[in-house]
PDB file of N, CA and C in Angstrom:
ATOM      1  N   UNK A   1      20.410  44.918  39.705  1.00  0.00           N
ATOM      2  CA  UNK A   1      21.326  45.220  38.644  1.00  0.00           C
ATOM      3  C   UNK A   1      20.621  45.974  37.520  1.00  0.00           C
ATOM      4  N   UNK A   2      19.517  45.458  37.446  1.00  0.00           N
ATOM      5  CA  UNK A   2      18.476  46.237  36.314  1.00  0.00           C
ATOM      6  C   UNK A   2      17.996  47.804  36.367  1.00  0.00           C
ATOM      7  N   UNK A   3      17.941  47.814  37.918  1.00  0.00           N
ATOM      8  CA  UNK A   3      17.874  49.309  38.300  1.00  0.00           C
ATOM      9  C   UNK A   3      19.531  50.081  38.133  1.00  0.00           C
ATOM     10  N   UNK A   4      20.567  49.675  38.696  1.00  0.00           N
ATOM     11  CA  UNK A   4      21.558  50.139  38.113  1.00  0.00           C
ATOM     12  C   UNK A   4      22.062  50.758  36.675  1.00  0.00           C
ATOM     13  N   UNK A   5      21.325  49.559  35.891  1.00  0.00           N
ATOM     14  CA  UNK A   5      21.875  50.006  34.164  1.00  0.00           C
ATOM     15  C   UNK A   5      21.294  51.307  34.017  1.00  0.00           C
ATOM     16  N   UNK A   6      20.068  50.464  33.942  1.00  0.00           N
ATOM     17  CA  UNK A   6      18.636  51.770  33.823  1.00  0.00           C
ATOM     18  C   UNK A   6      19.579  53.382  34.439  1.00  0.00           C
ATOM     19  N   UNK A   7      20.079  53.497  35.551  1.00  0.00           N
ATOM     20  CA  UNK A   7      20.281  54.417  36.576  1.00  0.00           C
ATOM     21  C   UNK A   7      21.622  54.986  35.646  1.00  0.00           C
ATOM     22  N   UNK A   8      22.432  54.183  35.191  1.00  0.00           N
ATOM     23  CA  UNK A   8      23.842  54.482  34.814  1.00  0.00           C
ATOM     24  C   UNK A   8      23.566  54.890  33.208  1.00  0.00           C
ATOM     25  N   UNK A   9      22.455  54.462  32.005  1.00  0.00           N
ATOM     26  CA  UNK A   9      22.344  54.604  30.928  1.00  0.00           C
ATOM     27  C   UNK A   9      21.401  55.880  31.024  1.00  0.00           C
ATOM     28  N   UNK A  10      20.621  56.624  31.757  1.00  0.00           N
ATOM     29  CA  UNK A  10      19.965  57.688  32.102  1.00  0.00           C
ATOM     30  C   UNK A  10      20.873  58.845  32.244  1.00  0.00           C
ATOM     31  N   UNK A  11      22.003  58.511  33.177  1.00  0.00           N
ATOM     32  CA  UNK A  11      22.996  59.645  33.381  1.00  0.00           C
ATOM     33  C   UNK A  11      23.865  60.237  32.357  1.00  0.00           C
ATOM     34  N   UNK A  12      24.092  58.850  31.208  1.00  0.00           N
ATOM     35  CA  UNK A  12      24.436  58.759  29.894  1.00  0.00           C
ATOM     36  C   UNK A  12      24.056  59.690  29.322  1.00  0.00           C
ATOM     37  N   UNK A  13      22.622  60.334  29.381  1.00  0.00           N
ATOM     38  CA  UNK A  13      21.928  60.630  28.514  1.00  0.00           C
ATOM     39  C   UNK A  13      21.480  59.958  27.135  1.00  0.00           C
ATOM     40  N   UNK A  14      21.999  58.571  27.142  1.00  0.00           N
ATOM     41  CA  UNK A  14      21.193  57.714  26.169  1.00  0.00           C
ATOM     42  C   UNK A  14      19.606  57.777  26.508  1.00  0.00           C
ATOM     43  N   UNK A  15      18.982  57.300  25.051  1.00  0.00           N
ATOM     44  CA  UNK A  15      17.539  57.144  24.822  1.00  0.00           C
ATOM     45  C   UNK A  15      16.997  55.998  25.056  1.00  0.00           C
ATOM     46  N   UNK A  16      17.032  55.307  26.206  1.00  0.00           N
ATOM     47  CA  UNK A  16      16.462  54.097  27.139  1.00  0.00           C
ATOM     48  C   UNK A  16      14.994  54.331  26.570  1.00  0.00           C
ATOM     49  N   UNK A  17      14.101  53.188  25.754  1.00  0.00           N
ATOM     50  CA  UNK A  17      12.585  53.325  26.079  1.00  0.00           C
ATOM     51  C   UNK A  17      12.223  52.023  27.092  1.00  0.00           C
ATOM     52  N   UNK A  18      12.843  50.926  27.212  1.00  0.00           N
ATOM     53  CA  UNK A  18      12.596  49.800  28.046  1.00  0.00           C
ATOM     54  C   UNK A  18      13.913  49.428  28.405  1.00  0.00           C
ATOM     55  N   UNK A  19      13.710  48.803  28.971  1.00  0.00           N
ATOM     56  CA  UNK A  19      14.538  47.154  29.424  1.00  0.00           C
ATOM     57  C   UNK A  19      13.732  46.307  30.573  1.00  0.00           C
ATOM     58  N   UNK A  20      14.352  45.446  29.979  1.00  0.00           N
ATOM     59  CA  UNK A  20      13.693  43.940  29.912  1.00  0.00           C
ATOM     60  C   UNK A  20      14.840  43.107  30.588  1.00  0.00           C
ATOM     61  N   UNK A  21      14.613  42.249  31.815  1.00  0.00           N
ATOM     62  CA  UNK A  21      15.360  41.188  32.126  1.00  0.00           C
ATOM     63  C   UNK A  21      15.333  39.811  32.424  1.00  0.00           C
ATOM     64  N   UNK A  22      15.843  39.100  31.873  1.00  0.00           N
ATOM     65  CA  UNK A  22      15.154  37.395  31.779  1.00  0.00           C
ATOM     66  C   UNK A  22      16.572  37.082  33.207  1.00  0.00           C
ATOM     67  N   UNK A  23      15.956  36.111  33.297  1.00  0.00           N
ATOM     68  CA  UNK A  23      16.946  35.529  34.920  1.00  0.00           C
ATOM     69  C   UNK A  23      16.562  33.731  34.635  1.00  0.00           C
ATOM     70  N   UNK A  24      17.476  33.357  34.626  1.00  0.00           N
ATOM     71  CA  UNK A  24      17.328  31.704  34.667  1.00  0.00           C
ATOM     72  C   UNK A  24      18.945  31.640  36.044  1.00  0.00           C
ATOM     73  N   UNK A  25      18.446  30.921  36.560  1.00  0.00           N
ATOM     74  CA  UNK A  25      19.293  30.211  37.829  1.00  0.00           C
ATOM     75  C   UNK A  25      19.652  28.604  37.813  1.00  0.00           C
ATOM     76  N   UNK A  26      20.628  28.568  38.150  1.00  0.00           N
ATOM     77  CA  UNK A  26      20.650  26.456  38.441  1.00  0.00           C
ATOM     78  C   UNK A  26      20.710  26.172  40.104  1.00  0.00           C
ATOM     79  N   UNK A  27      20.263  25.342  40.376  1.00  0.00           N
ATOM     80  CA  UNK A  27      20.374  25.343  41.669  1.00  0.00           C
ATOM     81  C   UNK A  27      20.912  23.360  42.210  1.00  0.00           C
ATOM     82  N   UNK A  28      22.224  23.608  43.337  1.00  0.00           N
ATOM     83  CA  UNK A  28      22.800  22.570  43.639  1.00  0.00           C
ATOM     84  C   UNK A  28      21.817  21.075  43.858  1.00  0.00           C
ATOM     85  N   UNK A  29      21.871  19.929  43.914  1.00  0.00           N
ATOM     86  CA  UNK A  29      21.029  18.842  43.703  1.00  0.00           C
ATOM     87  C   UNK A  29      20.986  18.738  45.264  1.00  0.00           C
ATOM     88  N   UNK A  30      21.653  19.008  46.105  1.00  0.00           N
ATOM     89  CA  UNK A  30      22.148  18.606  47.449  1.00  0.00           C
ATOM     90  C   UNK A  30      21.818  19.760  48.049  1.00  0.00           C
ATOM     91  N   UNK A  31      21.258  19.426  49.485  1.00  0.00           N
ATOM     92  CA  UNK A  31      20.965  20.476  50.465  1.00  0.00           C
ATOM     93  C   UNK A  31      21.945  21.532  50.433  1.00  0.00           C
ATOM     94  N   UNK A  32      21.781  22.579  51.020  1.00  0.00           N
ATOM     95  CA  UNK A  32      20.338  23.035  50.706  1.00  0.00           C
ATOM     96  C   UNK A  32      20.101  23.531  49.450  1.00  0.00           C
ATOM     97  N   UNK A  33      20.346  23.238  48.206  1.00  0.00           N
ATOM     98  CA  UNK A  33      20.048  23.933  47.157  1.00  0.00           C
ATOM     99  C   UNK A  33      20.215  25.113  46.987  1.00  0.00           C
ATOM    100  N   UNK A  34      21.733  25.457  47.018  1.00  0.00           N
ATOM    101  CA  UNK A  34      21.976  26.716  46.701  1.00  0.00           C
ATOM    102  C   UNK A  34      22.186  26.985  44.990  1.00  0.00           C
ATOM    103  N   UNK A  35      22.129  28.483  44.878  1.00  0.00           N
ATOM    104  CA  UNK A  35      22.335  28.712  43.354  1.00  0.00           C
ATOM    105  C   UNK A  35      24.018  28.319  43.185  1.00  0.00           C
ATOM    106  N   UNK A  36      23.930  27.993  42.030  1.00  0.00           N
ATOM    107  CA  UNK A  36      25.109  27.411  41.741  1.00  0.00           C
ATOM    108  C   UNK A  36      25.769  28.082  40.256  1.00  0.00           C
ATOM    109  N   UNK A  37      24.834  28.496  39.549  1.00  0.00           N
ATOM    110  CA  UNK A  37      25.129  29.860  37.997  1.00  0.00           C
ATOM    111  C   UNK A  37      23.979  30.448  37.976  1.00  0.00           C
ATOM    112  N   UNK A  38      24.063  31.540  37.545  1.00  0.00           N
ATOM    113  CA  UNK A  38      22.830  32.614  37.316  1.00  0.00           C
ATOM    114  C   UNK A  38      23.279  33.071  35.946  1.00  0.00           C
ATOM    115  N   UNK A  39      22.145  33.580  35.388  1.00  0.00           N
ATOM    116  CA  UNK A  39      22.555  33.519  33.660  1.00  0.00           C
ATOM    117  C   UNK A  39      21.386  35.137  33.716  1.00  0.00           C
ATOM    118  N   UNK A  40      21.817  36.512  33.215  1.00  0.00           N
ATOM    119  CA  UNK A  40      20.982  37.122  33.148  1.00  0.00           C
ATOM    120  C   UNK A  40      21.228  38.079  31.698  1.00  0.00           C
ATOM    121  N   UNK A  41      19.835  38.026  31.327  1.00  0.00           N
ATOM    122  CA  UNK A  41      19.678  38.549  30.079  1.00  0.00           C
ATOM    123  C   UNK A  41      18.944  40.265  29.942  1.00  0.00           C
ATOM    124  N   UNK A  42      19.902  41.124  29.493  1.00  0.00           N
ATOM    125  CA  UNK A  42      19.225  42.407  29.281  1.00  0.00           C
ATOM    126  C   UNK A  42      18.771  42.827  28.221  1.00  0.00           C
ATOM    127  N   UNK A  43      17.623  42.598  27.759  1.00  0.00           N
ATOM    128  CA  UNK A  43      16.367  43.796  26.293  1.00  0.00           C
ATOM    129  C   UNK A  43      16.817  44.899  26.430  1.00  0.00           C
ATOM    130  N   UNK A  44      17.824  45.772  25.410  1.00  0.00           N
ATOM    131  CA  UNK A  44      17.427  47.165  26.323  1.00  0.00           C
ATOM    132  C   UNK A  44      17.061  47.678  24.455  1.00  0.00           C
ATOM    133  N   UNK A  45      15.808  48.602  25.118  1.00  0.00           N
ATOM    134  CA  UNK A  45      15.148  49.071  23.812  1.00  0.00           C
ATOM    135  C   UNK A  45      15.704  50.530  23.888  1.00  0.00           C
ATOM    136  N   UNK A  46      16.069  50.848  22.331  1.00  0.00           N
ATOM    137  CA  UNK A  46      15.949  52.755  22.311  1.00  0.00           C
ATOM    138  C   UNK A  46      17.243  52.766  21.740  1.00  0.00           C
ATOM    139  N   UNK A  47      18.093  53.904  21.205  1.00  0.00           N
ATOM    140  CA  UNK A  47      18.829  54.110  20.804  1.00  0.00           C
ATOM    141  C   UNK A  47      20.475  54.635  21.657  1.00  0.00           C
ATOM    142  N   UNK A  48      20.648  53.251  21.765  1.00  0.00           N
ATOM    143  CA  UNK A  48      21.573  52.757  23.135  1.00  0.00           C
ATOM    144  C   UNK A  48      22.946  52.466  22.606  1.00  0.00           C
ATOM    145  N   UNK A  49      23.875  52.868  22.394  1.00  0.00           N
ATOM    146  CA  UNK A  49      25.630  52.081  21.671  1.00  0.00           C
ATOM    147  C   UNK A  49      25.655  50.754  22.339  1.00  0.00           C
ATOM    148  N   UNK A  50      26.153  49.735  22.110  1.00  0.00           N
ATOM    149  CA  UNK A  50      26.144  48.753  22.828  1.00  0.00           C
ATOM    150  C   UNK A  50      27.731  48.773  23.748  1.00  0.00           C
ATOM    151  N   UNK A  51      28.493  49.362  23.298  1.00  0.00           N
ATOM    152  CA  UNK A  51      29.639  49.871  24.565  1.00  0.00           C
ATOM    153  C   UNK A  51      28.943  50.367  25.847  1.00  0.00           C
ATOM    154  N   UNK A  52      28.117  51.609  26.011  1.00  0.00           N
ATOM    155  CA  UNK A  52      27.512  52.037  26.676  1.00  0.00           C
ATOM    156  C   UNK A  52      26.687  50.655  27.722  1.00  0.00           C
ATOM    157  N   UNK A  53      26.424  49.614  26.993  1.00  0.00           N
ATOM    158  CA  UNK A  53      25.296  48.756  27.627  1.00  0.00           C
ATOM    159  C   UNK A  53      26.546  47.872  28.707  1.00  0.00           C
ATOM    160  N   UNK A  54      27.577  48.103  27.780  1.00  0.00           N
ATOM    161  CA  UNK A  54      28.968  46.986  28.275  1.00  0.00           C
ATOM    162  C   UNK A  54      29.412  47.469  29.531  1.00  0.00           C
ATOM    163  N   UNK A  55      29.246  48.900  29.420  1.00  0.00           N
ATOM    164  CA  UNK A  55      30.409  49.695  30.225  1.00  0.00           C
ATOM    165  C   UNK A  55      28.903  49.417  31.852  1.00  0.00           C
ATOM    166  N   UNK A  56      27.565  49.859  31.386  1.00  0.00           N
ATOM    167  CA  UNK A  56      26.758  50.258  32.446  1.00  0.00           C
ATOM    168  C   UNK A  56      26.882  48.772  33.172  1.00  0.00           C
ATOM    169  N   UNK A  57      26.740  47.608  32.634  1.00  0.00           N
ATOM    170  CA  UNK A  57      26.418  46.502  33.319  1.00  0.00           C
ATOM    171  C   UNK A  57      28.035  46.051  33.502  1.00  0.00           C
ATOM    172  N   UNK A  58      29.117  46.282  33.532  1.00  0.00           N
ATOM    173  CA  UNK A  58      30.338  46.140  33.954  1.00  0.00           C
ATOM    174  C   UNK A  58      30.330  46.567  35.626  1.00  0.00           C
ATOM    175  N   UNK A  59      30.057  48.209  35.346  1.00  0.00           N
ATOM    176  CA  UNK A  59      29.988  48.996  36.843  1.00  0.00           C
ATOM    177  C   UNK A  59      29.343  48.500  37.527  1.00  0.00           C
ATOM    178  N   UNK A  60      27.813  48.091  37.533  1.00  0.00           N
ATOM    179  CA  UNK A  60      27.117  47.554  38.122  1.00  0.00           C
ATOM    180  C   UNK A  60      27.226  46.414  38.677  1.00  0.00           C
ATOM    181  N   UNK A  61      27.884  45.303  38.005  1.00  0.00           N
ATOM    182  CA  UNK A  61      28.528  44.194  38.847  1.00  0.00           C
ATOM    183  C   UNK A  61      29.585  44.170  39.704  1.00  0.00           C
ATOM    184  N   UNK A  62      30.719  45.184  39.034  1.00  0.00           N
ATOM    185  CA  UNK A  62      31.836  45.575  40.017  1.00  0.00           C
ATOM    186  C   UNK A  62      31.843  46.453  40.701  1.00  0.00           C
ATOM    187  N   UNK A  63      30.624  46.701  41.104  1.00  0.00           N
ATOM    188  CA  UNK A  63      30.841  48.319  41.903  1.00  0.00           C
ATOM    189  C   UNK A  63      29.275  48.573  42.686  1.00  0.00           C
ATOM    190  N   UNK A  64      28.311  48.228  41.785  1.00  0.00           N
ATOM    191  CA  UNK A  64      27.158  48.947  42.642  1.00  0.00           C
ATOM    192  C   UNK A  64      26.072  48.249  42.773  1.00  0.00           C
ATOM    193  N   UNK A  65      26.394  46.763  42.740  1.00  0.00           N
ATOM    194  CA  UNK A  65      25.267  45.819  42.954  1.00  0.00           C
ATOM    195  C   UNK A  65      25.027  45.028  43.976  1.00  0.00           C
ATOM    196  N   UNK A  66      24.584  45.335  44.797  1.00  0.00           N
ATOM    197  CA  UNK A  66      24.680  44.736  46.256  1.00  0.00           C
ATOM    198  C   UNK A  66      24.139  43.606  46.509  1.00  0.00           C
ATOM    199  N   UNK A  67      23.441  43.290  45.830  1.00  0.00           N
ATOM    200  CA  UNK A  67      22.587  41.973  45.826  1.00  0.00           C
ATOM    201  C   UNK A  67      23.856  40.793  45.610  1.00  0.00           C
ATOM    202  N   UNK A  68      24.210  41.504  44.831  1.00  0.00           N
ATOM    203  CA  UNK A  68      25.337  40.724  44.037  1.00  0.00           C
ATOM    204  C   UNK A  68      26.737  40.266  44.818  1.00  0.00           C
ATOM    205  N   UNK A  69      26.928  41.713  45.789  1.00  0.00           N
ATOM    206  CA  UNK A  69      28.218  41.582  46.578  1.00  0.00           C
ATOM    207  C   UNK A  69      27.490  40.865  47.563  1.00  0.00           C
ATOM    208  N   UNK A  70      26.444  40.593  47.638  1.00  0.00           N
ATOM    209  CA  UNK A  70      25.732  39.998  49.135  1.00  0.00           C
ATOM    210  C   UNK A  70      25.866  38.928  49.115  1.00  0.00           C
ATOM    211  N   UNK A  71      26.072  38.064  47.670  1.00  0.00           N
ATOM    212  CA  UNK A  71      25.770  36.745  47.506  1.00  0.00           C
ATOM    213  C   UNK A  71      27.314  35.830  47.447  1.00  0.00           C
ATOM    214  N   UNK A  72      27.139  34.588  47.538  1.00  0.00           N
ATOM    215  CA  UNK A  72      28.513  33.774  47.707  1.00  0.00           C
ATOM    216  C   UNK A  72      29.271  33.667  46.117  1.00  0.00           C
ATOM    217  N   UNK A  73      30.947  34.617  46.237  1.00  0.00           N
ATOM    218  CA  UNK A  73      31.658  34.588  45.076  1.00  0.00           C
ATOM    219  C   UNK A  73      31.836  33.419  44.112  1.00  0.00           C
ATOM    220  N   UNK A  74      31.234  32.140  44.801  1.00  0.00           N
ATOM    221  CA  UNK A  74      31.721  30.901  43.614  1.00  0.00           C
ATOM    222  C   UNK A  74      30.599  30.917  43.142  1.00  0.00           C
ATOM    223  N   UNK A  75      29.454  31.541  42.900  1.00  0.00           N
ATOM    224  CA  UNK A  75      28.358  31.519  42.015  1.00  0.00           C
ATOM    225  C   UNK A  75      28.905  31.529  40.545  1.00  0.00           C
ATOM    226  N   UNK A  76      28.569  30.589  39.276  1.00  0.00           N
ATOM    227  CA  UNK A  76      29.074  31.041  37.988  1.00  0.00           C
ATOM    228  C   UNK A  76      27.708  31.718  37.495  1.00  0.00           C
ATOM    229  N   UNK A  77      28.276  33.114  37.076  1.00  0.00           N
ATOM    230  CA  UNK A  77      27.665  34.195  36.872  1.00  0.00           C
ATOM    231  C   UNK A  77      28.403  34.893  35.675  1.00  0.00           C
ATOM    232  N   UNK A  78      26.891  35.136  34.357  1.00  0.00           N
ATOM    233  CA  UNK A  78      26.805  35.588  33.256  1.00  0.00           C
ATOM    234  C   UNK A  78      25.771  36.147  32.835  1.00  0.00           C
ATOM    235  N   UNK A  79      26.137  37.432  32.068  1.00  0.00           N
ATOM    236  CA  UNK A  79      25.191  38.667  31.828  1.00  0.00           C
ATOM    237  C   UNK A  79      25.290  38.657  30.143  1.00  0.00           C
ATOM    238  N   UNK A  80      24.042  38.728  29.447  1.00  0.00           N
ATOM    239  CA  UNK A  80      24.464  39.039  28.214  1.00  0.00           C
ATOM    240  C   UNK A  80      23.670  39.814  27.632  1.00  0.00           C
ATOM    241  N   UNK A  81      23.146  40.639  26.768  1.00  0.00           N
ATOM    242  CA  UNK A  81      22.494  41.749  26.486  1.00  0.00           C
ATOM    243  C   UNK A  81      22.295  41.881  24.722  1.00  0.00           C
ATOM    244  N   UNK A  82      21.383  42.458  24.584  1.00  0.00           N
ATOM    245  CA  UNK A  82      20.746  42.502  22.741  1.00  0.00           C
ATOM    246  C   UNK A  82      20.061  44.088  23.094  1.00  0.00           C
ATOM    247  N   UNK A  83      20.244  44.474  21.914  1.00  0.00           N
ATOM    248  CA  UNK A  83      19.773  46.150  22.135  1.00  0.00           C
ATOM    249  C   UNK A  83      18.770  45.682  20.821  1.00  0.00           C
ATOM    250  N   UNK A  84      17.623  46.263  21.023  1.00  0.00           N
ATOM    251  CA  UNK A  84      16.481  46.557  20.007  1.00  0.00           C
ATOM    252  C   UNK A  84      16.055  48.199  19.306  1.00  0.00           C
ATOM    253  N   UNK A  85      15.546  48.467  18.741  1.00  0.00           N
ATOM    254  CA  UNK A  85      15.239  49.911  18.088  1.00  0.00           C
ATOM    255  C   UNK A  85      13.912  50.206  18.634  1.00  0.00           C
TER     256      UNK A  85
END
């Protein structure tokens, strides 16, 4: 998904200097321990609109993240994002 933004805020022509992604997971108590919420956090440094950050990581979950379509739909799954200078 991180390569996506990156990929979709480039085409933008926004001024990307980083991003940064934190990932925390929960995982079921009971065999086999599947993920059960994924919580992911995007840094994105540079002079970025934060619509732009909304719109790139929107597409990317609904459209071009395969990891994502690969994985089982009852996952509770949340993305949240902070833009830096």
């Amino acid at each position: 998904m991180a390569i996506d933004v990156a990929h979709i805020l480039a085409r933008g022509r926004h001024q990307v200097r980083d991003i940064r992604l934190h990932l925390e997971g929960d995982r079921s108590p009971d065999e086999p321990h599947r993920l059960v919420a994924v919580r992911l956090r995007f840094e994105v440094l540079g002079e970025v609109p934060g619509a732009a950050v909304e719109r790139a990581i929107a597409l990317s979950h609904d459209k071009y993240c395969s990891v994502w379509h690969s994985l089982r739909q009852d996952i509770g799954f949340q993305v949240t994002f902070a833009i830096g200078a």
